[in-house]
Protein backbone atom coordinates (compact mmCIF):
# COMPACT_ATOMS: atom_id res chain seq x y z
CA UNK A 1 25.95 75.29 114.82
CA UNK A 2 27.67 73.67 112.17
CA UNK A 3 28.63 75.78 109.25
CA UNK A 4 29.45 74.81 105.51
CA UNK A 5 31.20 77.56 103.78
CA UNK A 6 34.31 78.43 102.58
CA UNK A 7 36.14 81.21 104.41
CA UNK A 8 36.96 84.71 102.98
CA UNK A 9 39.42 85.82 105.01
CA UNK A 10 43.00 84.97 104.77
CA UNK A 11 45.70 85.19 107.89
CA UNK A 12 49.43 85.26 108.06
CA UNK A 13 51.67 82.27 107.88
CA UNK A 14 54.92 82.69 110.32
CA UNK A 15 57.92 81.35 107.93
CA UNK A 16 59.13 78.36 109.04
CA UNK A 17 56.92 77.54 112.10
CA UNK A 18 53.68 76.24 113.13
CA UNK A 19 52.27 79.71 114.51
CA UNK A 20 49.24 80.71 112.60
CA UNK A 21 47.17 84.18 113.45
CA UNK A 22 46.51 87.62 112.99
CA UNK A 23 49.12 88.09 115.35
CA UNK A 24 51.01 84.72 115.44
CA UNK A 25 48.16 84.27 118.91
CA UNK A 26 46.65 80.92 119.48
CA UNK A 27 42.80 81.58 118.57
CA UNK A 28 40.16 82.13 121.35
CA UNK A 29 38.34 79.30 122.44
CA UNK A 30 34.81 80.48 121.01
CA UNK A 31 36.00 81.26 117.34
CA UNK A 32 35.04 78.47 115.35
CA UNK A 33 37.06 75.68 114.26
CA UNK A 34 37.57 75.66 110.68
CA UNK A 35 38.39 72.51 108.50
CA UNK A 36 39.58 71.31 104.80
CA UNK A 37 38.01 68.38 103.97
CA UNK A 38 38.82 66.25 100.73
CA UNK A 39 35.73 66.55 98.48
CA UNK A 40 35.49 62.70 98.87
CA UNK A 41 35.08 62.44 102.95
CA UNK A 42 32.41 65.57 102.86
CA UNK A 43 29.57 63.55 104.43
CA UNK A 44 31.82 61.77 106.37
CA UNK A 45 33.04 64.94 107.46
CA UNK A 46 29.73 66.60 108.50
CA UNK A 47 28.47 63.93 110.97
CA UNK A 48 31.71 64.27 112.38
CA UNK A 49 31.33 67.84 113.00
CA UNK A 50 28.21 67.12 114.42
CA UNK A 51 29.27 64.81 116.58
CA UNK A 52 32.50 66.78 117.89
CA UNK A 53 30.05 70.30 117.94
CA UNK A 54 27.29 67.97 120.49
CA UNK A 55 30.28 67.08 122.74
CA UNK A 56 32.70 69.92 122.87
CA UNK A 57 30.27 73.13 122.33
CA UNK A 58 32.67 74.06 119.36
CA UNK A 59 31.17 75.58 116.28
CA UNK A 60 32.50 73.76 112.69
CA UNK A 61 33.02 75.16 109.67
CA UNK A 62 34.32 73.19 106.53
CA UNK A 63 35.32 73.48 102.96
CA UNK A 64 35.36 70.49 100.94
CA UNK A 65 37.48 71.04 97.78
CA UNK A 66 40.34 68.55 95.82
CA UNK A 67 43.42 67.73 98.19
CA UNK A 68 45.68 69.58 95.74
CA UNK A 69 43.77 73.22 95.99
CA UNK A 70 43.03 72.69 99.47
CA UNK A 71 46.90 72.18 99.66
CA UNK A 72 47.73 75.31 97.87
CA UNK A 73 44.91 77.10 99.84
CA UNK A 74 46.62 76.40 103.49
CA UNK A 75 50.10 77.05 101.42
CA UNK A 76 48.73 80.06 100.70
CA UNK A 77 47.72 81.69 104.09
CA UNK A 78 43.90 80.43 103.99
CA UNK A 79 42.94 79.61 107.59
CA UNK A 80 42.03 76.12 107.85
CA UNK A 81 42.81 74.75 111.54
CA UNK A 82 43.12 70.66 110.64
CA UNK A 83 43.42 69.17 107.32
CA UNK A 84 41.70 65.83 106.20
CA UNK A 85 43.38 65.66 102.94
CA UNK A 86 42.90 62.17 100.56
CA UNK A 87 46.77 61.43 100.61
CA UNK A 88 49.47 61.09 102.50
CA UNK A 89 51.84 63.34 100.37
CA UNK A 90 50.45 66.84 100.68
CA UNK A 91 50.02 66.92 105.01
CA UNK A 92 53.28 64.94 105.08
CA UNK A 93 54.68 68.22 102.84
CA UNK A 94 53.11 70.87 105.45
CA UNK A 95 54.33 69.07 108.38
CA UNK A 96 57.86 68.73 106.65
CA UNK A 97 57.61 72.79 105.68
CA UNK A 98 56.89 73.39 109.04
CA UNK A 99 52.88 74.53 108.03
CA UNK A 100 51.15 71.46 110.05
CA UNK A 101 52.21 69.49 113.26
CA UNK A 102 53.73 66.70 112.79
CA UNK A 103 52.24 64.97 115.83
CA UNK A 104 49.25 64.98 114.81
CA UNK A 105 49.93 63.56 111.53
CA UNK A 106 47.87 60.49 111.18
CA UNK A 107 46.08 57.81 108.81
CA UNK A 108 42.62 58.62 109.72
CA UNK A 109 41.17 56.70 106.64
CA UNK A 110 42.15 54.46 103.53
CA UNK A 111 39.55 55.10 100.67
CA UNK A 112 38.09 52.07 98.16
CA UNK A 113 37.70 53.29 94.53
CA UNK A 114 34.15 51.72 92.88
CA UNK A 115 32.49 52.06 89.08
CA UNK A 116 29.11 53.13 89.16
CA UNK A 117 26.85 52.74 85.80
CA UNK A 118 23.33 53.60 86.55
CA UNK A 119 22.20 52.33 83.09
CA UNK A 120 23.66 48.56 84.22
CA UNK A 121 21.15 46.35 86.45
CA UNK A 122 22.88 45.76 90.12
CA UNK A 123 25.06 42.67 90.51
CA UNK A 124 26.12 42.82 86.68
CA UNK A 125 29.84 43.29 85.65
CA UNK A 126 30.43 46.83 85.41
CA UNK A 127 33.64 46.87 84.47
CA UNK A 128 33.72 43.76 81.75
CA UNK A 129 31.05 46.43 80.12
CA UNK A 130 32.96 50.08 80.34
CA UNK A 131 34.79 49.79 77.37
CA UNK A 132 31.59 49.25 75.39
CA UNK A 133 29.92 51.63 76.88
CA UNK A 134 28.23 54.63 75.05
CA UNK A 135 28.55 57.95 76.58
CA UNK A 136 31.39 59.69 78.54
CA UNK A 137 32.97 58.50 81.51
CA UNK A 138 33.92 60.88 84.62
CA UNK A 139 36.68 60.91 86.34
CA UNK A 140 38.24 63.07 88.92
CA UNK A 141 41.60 65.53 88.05
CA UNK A 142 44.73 62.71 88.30
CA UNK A 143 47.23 66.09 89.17
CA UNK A 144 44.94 67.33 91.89
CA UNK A 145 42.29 64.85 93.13
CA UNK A 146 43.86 61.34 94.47
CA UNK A 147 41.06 59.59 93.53
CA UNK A 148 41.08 60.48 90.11
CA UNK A 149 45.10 59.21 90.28
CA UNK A 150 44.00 56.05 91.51
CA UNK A 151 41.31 55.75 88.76
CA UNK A 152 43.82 56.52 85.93
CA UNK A 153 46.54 53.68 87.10
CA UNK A 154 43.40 51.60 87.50
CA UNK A 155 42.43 51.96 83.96
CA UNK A 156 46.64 51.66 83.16
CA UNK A 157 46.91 48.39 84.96
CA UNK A 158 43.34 46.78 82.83
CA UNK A 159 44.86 47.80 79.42
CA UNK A 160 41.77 49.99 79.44
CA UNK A 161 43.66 53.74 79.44
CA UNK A 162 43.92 53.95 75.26
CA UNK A 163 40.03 53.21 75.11
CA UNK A 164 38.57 55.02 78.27
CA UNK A 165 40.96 57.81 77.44
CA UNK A 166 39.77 59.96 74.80
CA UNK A 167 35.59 59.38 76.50
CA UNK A 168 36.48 61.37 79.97
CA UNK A 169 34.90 64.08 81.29
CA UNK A 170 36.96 65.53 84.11
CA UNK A 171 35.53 66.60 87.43
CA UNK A 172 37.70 69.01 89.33
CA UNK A 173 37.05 67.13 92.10
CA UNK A 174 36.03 64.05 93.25
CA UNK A 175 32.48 65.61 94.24
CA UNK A 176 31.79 66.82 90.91
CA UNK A 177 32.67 63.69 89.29
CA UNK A 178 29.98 61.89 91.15
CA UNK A 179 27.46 65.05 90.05
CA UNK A 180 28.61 64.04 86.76
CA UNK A 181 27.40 60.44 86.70
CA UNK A 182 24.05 61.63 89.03
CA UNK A 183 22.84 64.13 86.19
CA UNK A 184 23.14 62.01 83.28
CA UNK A 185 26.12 64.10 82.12
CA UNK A 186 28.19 60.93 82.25
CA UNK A 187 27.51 57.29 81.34
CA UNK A 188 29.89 56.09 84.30
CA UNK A 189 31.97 56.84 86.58
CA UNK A 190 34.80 55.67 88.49
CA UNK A 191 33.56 57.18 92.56
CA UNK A 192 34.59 57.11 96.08
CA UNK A 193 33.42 54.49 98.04
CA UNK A 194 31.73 56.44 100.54
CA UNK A 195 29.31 58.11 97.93
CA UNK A 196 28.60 54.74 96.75
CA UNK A 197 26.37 54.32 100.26
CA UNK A 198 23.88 56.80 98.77
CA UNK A 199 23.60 54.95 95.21
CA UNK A 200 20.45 53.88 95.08
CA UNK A 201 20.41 52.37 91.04
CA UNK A 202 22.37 50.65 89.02
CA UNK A 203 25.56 48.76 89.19
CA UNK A 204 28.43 49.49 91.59
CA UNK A 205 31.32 47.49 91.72
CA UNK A 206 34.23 47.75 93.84
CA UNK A 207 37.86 48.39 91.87
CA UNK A 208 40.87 46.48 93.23
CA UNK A 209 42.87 47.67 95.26
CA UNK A 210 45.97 45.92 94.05
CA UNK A 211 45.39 47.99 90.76
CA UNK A 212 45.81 51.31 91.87
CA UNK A 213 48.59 52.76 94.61
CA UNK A 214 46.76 52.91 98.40
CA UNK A 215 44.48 56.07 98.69
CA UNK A 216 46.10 56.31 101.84
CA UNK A 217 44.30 59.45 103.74
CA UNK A 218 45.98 61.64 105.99
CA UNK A 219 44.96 64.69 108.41
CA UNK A 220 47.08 67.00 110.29
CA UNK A 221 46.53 70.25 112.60
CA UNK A 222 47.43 73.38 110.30
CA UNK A 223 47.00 75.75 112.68
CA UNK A 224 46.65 76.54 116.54
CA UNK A 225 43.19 76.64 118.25
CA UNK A 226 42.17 75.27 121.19
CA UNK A 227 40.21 72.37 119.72
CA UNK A 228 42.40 71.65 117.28
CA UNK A 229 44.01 68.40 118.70
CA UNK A 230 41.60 67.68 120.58
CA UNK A 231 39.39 67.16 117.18
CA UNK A 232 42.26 65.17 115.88
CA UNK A 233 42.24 62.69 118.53
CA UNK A 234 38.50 62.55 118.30
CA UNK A 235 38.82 61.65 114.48
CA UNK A 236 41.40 58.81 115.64
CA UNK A 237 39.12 57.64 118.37
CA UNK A 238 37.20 53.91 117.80
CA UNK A 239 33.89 56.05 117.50
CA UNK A 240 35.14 58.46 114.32
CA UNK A 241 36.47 55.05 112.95
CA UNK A 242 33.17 53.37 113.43
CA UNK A 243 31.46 56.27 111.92
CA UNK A 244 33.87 56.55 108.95
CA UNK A 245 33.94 52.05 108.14
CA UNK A 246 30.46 53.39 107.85
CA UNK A 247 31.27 54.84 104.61
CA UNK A 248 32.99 52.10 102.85
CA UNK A 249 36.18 52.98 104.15
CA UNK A 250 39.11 50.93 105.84
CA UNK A 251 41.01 51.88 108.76
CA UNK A 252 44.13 51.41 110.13
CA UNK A 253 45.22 50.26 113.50
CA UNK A 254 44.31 53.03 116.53
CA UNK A 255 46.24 55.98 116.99
């Protein structure tokens, strides 16, 4: 059964290697596998568990949260098996401080940034409007949440930044920044592709990529279990990445 919760317990961290455990032991095969997922891949995320749970037997459980806590969380001793972070810096630090395999460090998706005003009529020009715009506009934490990064050098690279500025309300999370816009709390908001697919109203309009650095998306194993890698290679196989273009994302070559 797939489970969506964030785990309680925390286990010990060996210094210095990749051995993770109440013991430094490789988990059993029937304890569940337990994954931190960037708040931006969540859905993504749980029809992949579904998936991977139908073929292998193997219960799920996730916690969606920013990349940065998430990061600080596995830094920390919380005890996450595989990582699915929403940049390439923060598994690429595990792996280098010996917290995450660096075998199984991979691109498993590149993400598209998109403004969504609900109070616009489709197919208008969303952005040629956001400065005039009454109301707030969310945006996801720049220092912990890559997507909210992305948004601010967006903004930067318009000339928009001194006008948008001083109107933001800050989700902690890209997940929260989309709750933001949904409630009416926000005007607009600069969004994840992949939640885009569930806008039903409104304009959406893509941001280019050539104004923002790559939201390049990384996973890695950050702890033994038995299914570990073999979930990893079933994220990186042309099914996953079917499932995941699905979402408005891009993916690399195969694995």
């Amino acid at each position: 059964m797939l489970m969506l919760r964030v785990p309680a317990s925390i286990v010990l961290a060996a210094v210095g290697l990749f051995v993770v455990g109440c013991s430094g032991d490789q988990e059993e095969a029937g304890s569940p596998l337990r994954l931190a997922v960037a708040s931006n891949f969540a859905e993504p995320a749980r029809r992949l568990a579904e998936a991977f749970e139908a073929q292998t037997g193997t219960t799920v459980e996730i916690s969606n949260g920013s990349t940065g806590k998430l990061y600080h969380q596995i830094r920390s001793g919380a005890p996450f098996h595989v990582f699915l972070a929403a940049d390439r810096e923060r598994p690429t630090l595990l792996a280098e401080a010996g917290l995450g395999r660096a075998d199984t460090l991979f691109e498993y998706a590149a993400g598209i940034l998109m403004l969504w005003i609900p109070g616009l009529a489709a197919g208008e020009d969303c952005l040629a409007a956001l400065p005039d715009l009454e109301g707030r506009i969310s945006m996801a934490n720049a220092e912990i949440a890559p997507y909210g990064l992305a948004a601010e050098q967006a903004l930067m690279s318009l000339g928009l930044w001194s006008r948008i500025e001083p109107r933001r309300v800050i989700g902690e999370n890209i997940g929260q920044t989309f709750l933001f816009v949904s409630t009416g709390n926000a005007a607009a908001g600069l969004i994840a592709g992949s939640q885009a697919v569930s806008v039903d109203r409104g304009c959406l309009q893509e941001i280019d990529a050539d104004l923002h650095e790559p939201i390049s998306q990384y996973a890695v194993q950050v702890a033994e279990h038995p299914q570990a890698p073999v979930f990893v290679e079933f994220l990186a196989s042309e099914s996953s990445r079917d499932l995941i273009r699905g979402f408005r994302y891009r993916t690399g070559p195969a694995r």
